[in-house]
C-alpha atoms as a PDB file:
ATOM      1  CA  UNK A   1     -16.495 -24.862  15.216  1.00  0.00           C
ATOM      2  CA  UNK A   2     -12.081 -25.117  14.410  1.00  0.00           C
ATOM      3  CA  UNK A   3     -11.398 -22.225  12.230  1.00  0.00           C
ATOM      4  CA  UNK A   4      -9.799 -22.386   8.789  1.00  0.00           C
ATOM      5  CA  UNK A   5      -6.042 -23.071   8.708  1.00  0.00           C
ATOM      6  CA  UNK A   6      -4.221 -21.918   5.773  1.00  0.00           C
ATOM      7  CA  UNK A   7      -0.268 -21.955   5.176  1.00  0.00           C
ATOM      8  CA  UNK A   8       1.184 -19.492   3.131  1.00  0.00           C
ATOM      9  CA  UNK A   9       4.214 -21.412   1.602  1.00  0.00           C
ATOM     10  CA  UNK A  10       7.502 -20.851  -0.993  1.00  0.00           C
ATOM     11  CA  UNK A  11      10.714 -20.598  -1.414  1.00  0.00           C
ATOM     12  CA  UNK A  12      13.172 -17.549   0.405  1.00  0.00           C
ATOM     13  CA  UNK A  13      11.990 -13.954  -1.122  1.00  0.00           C
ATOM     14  CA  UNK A  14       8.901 -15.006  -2.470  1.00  0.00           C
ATOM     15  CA  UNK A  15       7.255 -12.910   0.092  1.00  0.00           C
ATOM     16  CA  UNK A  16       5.152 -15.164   2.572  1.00  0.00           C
ATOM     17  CA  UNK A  17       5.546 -13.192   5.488  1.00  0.00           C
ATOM     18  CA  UNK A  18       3.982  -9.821   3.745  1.00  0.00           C
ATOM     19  CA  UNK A  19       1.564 -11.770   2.080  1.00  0.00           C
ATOM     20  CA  UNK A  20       0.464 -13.844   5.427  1.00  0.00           C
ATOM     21  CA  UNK A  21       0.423 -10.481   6.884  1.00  0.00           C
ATOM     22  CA  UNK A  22      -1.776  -8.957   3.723  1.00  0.00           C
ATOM     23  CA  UNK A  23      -3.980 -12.104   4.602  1.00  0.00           C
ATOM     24  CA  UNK A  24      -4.924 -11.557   7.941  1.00  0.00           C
ATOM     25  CA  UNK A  25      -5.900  -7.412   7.268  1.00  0.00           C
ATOM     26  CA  UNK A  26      -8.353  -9.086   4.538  1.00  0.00           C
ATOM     27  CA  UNK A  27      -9.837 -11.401   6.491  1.00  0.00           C
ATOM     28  CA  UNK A  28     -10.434  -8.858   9.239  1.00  0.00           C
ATOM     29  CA  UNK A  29     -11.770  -6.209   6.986  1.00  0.00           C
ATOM     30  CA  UNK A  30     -14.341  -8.624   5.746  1.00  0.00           C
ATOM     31  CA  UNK A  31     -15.642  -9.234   8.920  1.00  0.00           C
ATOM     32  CA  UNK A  32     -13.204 -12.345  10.042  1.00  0.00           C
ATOM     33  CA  UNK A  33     -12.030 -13.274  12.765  1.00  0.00           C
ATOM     34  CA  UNK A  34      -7.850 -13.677  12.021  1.00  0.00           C
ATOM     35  CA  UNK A  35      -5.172 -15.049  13.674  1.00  0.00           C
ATOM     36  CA  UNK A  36      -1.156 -15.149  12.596  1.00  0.00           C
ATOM     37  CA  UNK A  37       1.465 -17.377  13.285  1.00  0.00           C
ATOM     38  CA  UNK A  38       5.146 -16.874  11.757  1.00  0.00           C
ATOM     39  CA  UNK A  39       7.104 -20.373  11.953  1.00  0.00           C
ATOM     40  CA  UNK A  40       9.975 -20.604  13.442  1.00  0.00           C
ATOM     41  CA  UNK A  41       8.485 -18.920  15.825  1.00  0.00           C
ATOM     42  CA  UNK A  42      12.018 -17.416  17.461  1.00  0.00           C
ATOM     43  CA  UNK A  43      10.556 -16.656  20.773  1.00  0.00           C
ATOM     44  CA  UNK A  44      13.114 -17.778  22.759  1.00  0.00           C
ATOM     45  CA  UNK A  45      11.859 -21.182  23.082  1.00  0.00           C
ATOM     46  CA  UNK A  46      14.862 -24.010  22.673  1.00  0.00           C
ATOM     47  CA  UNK A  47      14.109 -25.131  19.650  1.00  0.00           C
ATOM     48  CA  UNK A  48      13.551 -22.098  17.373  1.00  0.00           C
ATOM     49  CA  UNK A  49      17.220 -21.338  19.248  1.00  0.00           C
ATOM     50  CA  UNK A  50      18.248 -24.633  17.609  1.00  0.00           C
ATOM     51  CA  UNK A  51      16.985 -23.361  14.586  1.00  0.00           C
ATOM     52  CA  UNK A  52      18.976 -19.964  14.223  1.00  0.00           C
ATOM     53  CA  UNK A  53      21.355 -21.573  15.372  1.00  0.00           C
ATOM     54  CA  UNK A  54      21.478 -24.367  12.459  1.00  0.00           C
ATOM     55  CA  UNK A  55      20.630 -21.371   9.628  1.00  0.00           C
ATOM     56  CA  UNK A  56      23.673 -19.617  10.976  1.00  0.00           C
ATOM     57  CA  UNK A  57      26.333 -22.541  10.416  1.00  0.00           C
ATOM     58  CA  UNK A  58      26.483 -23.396  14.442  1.00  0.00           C
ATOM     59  CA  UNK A  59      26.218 -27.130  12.815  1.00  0.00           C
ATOM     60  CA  UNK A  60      27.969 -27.322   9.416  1.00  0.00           C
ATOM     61  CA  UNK A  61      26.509 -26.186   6.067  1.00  0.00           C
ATOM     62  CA  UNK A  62      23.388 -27.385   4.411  1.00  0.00           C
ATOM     63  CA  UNK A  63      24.957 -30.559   2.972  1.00  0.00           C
ATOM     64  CA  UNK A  64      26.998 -31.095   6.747  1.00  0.00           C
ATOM     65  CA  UNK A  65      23.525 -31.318   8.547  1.00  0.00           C
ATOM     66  CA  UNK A  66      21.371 -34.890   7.954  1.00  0.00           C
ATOM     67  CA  UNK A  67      17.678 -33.215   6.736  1.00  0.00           C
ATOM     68  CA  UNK A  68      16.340 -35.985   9.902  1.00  0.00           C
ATOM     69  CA  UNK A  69      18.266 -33.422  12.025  1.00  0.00           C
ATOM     70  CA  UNK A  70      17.129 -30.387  10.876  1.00  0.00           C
ATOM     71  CA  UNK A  71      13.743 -31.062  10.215  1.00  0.00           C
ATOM     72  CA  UNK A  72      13.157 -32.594  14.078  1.00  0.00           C
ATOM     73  CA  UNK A  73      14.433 -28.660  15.299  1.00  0.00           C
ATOM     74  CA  UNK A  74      11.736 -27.267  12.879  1.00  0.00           C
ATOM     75  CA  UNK A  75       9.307 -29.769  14.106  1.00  0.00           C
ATOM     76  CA  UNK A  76       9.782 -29.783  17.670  1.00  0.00           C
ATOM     77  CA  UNK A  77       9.057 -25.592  17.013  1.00  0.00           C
ATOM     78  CA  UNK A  78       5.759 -26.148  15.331  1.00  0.00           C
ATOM     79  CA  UNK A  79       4.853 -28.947  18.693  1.00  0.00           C
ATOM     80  CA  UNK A  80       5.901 -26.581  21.172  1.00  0.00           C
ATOM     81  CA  UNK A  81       3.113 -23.797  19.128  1.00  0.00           C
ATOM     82  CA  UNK A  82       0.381 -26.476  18.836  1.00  0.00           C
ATOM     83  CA  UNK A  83      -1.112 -25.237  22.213  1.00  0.00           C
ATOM     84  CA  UNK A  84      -1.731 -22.007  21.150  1.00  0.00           C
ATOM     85  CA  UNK A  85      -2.120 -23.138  17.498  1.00  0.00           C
ATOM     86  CA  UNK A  86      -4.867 -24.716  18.175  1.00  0.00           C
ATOM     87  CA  UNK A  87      -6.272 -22.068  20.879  1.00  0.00           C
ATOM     88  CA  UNK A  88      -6.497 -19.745  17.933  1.00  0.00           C
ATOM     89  CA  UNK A  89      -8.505 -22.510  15.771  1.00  0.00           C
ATOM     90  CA  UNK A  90     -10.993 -22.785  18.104  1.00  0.00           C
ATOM     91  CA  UNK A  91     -11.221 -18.630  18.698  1.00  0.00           C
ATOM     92  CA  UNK A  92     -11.047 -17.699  15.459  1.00  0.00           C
ATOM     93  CA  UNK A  93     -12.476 -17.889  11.516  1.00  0.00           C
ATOM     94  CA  UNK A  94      -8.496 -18.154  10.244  1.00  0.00           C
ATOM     95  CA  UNK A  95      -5.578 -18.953  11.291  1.00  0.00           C
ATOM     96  CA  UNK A  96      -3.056 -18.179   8.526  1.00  0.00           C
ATOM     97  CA  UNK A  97       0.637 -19.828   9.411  1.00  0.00           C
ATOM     98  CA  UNK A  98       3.801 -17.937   7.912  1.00  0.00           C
ATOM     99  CA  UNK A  99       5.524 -20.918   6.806  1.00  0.00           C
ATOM    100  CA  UNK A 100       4.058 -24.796   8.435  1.00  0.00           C
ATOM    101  CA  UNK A 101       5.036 -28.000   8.067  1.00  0.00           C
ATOM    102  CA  UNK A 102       5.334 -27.994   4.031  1.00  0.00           C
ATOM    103  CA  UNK A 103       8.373 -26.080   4.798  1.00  0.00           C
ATOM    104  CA  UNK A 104      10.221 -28.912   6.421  1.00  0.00           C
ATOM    105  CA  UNK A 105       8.623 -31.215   3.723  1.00  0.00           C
ATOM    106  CA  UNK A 106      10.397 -29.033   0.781  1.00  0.00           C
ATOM    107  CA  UNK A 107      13.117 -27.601   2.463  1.00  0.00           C
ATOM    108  CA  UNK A 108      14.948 -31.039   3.944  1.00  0.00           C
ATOM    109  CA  UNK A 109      13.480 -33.084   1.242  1.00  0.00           C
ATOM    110  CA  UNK A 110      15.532 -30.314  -1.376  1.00  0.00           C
ATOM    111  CA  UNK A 111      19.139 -32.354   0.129  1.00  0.00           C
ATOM    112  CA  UNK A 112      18.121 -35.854  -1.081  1.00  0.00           C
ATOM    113  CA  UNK A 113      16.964 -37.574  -4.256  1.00  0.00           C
ATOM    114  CA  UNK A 114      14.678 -40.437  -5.173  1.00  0.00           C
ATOM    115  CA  UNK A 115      13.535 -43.155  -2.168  1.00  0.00           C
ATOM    116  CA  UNK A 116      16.097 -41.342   0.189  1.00  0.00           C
ATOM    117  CA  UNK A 117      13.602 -38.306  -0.359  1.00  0.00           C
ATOM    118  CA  UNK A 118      10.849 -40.125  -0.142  1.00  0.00           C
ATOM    119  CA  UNK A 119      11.497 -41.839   2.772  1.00  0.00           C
ATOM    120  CA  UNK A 120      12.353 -38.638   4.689  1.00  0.00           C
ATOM    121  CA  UNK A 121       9.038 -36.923   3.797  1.00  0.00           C
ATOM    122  CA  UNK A 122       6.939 -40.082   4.670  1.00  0.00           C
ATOM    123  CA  UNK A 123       9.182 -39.640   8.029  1.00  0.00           C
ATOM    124  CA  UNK A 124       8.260 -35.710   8.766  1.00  0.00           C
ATOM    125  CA  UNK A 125       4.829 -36.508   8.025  1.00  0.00           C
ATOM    126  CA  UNK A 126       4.848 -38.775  10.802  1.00  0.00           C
ATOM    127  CA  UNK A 127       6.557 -37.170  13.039  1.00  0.00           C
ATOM    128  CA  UNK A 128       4.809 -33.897  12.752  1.00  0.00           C
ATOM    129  CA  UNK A 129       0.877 -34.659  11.828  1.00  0.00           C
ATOM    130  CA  UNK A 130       1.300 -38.187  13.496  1.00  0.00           C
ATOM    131  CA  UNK A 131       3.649 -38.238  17.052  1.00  0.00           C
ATOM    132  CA  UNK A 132       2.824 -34.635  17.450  1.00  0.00           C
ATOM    133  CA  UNK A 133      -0.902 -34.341  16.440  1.00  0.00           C
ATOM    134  CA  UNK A 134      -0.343 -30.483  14.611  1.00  0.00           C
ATOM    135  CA  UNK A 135      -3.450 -30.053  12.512  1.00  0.00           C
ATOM    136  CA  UNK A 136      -3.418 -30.508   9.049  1.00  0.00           C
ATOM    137  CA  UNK A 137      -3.991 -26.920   6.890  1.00  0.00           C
ATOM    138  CA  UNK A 138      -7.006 -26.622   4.881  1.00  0.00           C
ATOM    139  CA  UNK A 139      -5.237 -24.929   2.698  1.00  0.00           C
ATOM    140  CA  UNK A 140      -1.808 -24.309   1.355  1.00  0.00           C
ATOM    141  CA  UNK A 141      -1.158 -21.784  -0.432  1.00  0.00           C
ATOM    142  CA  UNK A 142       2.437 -21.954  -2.502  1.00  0.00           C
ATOM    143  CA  UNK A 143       3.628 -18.634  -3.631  1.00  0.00           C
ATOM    144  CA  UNK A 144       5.847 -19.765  -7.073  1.00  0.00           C
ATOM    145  CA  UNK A 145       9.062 -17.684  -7.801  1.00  0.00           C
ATOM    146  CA  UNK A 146      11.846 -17.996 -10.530  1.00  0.00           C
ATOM    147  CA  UNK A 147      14.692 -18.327  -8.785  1.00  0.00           C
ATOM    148  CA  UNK A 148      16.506 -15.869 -10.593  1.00  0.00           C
ATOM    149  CA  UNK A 149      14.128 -13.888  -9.053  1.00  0.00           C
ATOM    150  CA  UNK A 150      14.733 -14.662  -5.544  1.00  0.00           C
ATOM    151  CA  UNK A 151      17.747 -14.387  -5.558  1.00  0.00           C
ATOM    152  CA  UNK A 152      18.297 -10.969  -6.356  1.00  0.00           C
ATOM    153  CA  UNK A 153      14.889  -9.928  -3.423  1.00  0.00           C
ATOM    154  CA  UNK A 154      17.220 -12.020  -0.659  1.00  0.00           C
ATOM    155  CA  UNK A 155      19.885 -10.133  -0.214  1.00  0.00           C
ATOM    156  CA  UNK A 156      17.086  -7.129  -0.117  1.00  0.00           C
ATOM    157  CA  UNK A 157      15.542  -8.442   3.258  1.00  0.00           C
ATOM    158  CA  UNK A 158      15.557  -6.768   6.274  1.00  0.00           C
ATOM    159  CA  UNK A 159      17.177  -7.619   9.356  1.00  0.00           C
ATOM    160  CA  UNK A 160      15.934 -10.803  10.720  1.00  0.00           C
ATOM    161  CA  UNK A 161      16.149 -11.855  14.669  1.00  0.00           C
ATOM    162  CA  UNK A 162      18.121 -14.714  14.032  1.00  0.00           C
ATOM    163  CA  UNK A 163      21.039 -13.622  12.260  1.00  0.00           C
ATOM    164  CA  UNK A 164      23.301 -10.459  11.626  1.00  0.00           C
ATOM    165  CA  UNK A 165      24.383 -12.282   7.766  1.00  0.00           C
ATOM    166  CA  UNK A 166      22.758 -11.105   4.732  1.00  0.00           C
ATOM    167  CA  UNK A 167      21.778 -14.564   3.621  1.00  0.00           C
ATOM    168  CA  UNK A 168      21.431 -18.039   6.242  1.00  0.00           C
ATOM    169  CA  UNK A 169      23.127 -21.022   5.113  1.00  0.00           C
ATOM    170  CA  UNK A 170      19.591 -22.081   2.873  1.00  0.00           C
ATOM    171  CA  UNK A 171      19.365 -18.375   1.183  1.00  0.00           C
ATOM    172  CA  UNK A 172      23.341 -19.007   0.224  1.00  0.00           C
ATOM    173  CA  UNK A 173      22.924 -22.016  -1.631  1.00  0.00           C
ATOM    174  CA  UNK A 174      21.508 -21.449  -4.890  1.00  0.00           C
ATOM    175  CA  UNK A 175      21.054 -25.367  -5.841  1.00  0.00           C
ATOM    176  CA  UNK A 176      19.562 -26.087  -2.750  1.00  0.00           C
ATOM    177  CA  UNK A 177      16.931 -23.473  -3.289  1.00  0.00           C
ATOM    178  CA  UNK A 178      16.075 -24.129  -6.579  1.00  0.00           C
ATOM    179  CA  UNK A 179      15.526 -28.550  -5.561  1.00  0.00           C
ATOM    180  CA  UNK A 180      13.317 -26.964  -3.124  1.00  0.00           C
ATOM    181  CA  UNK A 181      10.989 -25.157  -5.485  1.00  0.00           C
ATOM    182  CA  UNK A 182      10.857 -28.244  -7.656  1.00  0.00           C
ATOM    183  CA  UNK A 183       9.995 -30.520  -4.671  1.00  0.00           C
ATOM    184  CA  UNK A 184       7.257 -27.361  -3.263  1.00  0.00           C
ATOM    185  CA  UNK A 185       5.945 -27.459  -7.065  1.00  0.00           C
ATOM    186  CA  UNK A 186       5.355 -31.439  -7.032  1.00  0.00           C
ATOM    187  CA  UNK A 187       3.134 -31.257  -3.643  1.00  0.00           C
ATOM    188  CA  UNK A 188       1.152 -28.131  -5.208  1.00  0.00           C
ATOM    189  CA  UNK A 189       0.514 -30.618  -8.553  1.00  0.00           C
ATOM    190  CA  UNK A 190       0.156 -33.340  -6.318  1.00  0.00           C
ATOM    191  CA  UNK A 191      -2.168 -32.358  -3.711  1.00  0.00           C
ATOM    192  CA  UNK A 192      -5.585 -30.534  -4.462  1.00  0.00           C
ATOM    193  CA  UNK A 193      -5.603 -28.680  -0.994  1.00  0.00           C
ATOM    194  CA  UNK A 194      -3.013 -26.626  -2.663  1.00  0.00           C
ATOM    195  CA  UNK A 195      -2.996 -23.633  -4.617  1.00  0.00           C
ATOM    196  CA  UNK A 196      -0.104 -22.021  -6.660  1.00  0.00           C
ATOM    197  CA  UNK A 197      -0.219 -18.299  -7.308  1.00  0.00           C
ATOM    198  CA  UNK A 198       2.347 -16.797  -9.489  1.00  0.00           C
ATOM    199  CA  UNK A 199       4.846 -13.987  -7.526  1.00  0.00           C
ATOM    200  CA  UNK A 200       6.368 -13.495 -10.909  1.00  0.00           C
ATOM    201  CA  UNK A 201       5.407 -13.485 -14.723  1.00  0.00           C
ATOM    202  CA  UNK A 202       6.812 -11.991 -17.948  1.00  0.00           C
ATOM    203  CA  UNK A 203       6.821  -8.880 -16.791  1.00  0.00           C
ATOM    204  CA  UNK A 204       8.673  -9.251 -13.916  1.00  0.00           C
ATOM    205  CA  UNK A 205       7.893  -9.347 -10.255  1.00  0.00           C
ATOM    206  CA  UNK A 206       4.080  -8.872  -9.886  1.00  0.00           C
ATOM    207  CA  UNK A 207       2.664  -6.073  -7.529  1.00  0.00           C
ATOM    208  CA  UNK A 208       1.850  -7.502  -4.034  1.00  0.00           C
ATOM    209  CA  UNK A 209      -1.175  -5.649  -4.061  1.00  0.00           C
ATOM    210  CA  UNK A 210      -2.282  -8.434  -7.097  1.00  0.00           C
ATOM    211  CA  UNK A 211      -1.006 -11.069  -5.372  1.00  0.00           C
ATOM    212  CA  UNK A 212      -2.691 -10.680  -2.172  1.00  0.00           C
ATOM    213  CA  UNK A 213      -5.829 -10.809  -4.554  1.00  0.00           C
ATOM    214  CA  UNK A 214      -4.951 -13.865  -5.592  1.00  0.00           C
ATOM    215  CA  UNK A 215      -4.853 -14.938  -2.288  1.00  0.00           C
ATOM    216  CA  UNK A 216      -7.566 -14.142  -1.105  1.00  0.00           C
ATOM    217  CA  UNK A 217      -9.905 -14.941  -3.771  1.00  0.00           C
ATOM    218  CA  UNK A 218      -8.605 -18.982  -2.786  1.00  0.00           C
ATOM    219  CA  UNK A 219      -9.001 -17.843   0.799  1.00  0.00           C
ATOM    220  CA  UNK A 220     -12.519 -16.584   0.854  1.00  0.00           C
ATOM    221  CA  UNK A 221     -13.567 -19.580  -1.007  1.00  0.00           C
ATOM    222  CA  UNK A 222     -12.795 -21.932   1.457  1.00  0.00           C
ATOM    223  CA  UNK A 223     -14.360 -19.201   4.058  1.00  0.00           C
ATOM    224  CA  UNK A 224     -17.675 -18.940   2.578  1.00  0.00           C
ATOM    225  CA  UNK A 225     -17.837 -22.983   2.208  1.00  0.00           C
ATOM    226  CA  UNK A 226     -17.316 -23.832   5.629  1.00  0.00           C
END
């Protein structure tokens, strides 16, 4: 039986790699079987080069680089995964991906507007569920940020392997970032195999520990129905 695939999914600082992470222990500690995968996968393999190489300005800035471009290099990381990807469906209860293909959806359909947009995204979608057959999540999960927000937990990241900046060329442009939340918040009201949970409220930035419960709730849903 394929295991559960779930994409954890927002925009820069909202978190998805701890809460992925916080995903997987859950799973595990309720008797799951949980796998993780962190896209781009920077492993050395020519395309997630490509891709450092684009987020640190080897290729222009965000506006220099046509989104068909960019998004193939994202794509053609996520293909050269789908062996294993798939590997761990068929070993495991959950596979939880760090970022999947709605990434390339919301982050290259953020540069263009109206049937330019539209016609890119019906273009990824082909390219990445269609010419290179990467399985379609059961569940995405969309963790929602003010941008405001985000910005200010950026420049708070650690290190990354791809880049000595403190911000890429996507964290450094603040328009960009917010037309990708609004096209990330259209597929979540869109699509009912998503689910938005709230990384900050009134109050401020919520505590991970309550957002992780959030997730999971969603998570084990889908768990206990299949």
């Amino acid at each position: 039986m394929r295991g559960t695939l779930v994409a954890i999914e927002g925009i820069d600082g909202s978190g998805k790699g701890t809460q992925a992470a916080m995903l997987v222990d859950a799973a595990r500690a309720a008797g799951r079987r949980a796998s993780l995968f962190s896209f781009p996968l920077y492993d050395g393999n020519p395309f997630s080069t490509a891709v450092a190489d684009y987020l640190n300005g080897a290729f222009g800035t965000v506006d220099e680089v046509h989104p068909e471009l960019a998004g193939l290099l994202y794509a053609c990381d996520r293909f050269h995964a789908r062996p294993a990807l798939e590997d761990a469906l068929g070993e495991n209860d959950l596979v939880v991906c760090d970022r999947f293909v709605p990434s390339n959806l919301a982050h290259q359909g953020a540069k263009l507007e109206g049937e330019a947009r539209s016609k890119l995204l019906a273009w990824l979608l082909s390219v990445e569920y269609g010419e290179f057959g990467l399985p379609r999540p059961d569940l995405v999960v969309l963790l929602d940020l003010e941008l405001s927000v985000a910005r200010g937990l950026v420049g708070k990241k650690p290190p990354r392997s791809y880049t000595a900046m403190v911000e890429d060329i996507h964290e450094s442009a603040e328009l960009y970032l917010a037309s990708a939340r609004a096209v990330y918040r259209r597929f979540a009201e869109a699509d009912p195999t998503w689910r938005t949970v709230a990384v900050s409220g009134a109050q401020g930035l919520r505590d991970p520990d309550e957002i992780a419960a959030d997730v999971w709730t969603a998570v084990s849903r889908l768990l206990d129905a299949s």
